[in-house]
C-alpha atoms as a PDB file:
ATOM      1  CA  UNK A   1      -8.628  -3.287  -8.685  1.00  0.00           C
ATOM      2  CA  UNK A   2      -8.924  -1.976 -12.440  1.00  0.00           C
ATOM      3  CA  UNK A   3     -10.383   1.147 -10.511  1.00  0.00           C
ATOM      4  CA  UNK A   4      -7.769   1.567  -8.161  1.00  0.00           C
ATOM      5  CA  UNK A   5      -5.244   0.898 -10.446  1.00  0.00           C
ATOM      6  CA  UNK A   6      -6.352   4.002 -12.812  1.00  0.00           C
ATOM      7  CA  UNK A   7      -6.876   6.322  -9.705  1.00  0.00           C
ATOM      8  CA  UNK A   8      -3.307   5.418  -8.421  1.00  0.00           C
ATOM      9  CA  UNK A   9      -2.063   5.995 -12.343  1.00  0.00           C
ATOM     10  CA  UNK A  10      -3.974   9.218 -12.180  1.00  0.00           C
ATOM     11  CA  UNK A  11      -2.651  10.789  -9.467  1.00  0.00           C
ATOM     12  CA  UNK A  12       1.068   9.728 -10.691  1.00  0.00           C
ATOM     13  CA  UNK A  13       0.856  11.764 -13.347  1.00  0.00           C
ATOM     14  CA  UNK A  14       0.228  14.589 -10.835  1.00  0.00           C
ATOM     15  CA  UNK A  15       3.844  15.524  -9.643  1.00  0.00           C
ATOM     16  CA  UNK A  16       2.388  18.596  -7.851  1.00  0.00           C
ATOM     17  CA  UNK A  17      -0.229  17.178  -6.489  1.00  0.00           C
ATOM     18  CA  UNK A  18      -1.121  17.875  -2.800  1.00  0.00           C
ATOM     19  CA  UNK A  19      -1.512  15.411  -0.288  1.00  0.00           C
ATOM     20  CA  UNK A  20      -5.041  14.669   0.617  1.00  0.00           C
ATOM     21  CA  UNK A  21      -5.600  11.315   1.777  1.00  0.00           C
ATOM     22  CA  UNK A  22      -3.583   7.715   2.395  1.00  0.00           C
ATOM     23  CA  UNK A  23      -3.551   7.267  -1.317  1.00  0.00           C
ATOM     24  CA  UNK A  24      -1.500  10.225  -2.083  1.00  0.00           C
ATOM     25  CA  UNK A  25       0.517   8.891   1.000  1.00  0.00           C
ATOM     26  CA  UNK A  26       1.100   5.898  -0.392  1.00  0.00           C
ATOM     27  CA  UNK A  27       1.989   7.331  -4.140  1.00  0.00           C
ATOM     28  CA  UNK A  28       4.527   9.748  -2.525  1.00  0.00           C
ATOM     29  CA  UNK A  29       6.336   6.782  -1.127  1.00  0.00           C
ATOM     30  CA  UNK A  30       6.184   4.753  -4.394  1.00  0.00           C
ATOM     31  CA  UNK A  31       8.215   8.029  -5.855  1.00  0.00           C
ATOM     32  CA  UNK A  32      10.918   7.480  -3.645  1.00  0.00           C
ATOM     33  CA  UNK A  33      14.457   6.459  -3.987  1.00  0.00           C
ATOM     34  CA  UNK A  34      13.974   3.049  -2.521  1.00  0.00           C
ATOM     35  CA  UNK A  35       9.926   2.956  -1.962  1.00  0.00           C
ATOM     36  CA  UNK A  36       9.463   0.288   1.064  1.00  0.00           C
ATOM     37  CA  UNK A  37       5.972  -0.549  -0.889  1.00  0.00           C
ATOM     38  CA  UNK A  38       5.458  -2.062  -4.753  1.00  0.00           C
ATOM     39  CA  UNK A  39       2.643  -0.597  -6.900  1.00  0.00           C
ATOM     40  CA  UNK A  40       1.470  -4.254  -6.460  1.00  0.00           C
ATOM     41  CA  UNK A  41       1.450  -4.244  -2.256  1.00  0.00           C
ATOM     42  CA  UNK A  42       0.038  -0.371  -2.384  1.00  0.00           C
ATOM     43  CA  UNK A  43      -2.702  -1.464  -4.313  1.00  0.00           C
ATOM     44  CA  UNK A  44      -3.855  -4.642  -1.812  1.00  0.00           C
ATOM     45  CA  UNK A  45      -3.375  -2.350   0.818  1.00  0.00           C
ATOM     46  CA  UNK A  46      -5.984   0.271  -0.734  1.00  0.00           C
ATOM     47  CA  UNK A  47      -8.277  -2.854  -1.878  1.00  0.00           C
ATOM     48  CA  UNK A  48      -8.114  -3.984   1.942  1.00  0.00           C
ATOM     49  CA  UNK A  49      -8.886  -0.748   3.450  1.00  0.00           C
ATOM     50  CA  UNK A  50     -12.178  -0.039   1.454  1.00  0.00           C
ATOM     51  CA  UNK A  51     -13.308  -3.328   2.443  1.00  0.00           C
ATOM     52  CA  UNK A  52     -11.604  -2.869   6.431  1.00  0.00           C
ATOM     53  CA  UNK A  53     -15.450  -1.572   7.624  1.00  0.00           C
ATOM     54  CA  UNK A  54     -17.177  -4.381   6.058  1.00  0.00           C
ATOM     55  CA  UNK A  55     -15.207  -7.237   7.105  1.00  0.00           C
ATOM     56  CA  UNK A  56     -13.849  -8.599  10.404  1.00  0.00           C
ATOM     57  CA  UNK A  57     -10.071  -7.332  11.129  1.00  0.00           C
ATOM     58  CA  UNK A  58      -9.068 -11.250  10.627  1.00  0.00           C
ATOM     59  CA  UNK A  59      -9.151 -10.335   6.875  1.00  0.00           C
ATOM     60  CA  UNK A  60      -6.647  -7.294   7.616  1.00  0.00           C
ATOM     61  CA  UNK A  61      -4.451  -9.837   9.761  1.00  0.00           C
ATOM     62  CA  UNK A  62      -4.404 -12.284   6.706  1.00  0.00           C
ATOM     63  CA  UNK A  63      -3.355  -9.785   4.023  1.00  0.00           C
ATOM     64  CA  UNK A  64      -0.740  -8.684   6.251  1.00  0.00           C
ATOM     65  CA  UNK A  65       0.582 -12.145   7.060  1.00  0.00           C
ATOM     66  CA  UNK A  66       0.357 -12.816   3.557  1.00  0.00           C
ATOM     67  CA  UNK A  67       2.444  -9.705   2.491  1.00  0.00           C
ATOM     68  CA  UNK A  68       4.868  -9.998   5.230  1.00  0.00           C
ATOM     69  CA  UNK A  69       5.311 -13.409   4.093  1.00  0.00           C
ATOM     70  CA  UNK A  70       5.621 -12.209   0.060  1.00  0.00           C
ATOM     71  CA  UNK A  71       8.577 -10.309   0.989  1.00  0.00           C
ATOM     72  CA  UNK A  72      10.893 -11.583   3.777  1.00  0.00           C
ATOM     73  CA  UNK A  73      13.242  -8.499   3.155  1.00  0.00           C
ATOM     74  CA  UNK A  74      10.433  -6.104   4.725  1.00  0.00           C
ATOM     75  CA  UNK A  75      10.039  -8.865   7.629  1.00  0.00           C
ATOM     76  CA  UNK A  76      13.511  -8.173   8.012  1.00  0.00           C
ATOM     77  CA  UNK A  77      13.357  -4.704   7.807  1.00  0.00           C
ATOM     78  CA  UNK A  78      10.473  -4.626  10.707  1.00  0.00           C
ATOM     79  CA  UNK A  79      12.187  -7.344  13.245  1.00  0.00           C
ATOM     80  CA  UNK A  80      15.305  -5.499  12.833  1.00  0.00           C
ATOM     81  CA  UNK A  81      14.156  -1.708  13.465  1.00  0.00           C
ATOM     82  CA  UNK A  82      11.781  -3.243  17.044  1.00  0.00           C
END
């Protein structure tokens, strides 16, 4: 996570930075007005996804549960916009 967390720091300090990849997708929307994602949830998401080809999609299902359940506002968010 220390790595992440230095790429992710990294790249902020970047404001012209192109986008390249889902990290730079995920920075833009931390630099929004009101960002849908915390530094905090952007970096389990990027943790989750290196490890998404080595482990079973259960663990992807868990983390997402687990998020969803962390903040009831973006539950919200999702049930109300389906």
């Amino acid at each position: 996570m220390k790595v992440l967390k230095k790429m992710m720091r990294e790249r902020m300090e970047e404001p012209g930075r192109q986008c390249e990849d889902f990290f730079d997708v995920l920075i833009e929307e931390l630099g929004r007005e009101k960002p849908v994602l915390t530094e905090g949830i952007a970096l389990d998401l990027m943790f989750v996804l290196l490890f998404a080809s080595f482990e079973t999609t259960s663990l992807a299902l868990t983390l997402g549960v687990r998020l969803l359940a962390e903040n009831p506002t973006v539950l919200d968010a999702l049930t109300v916009s389906s």
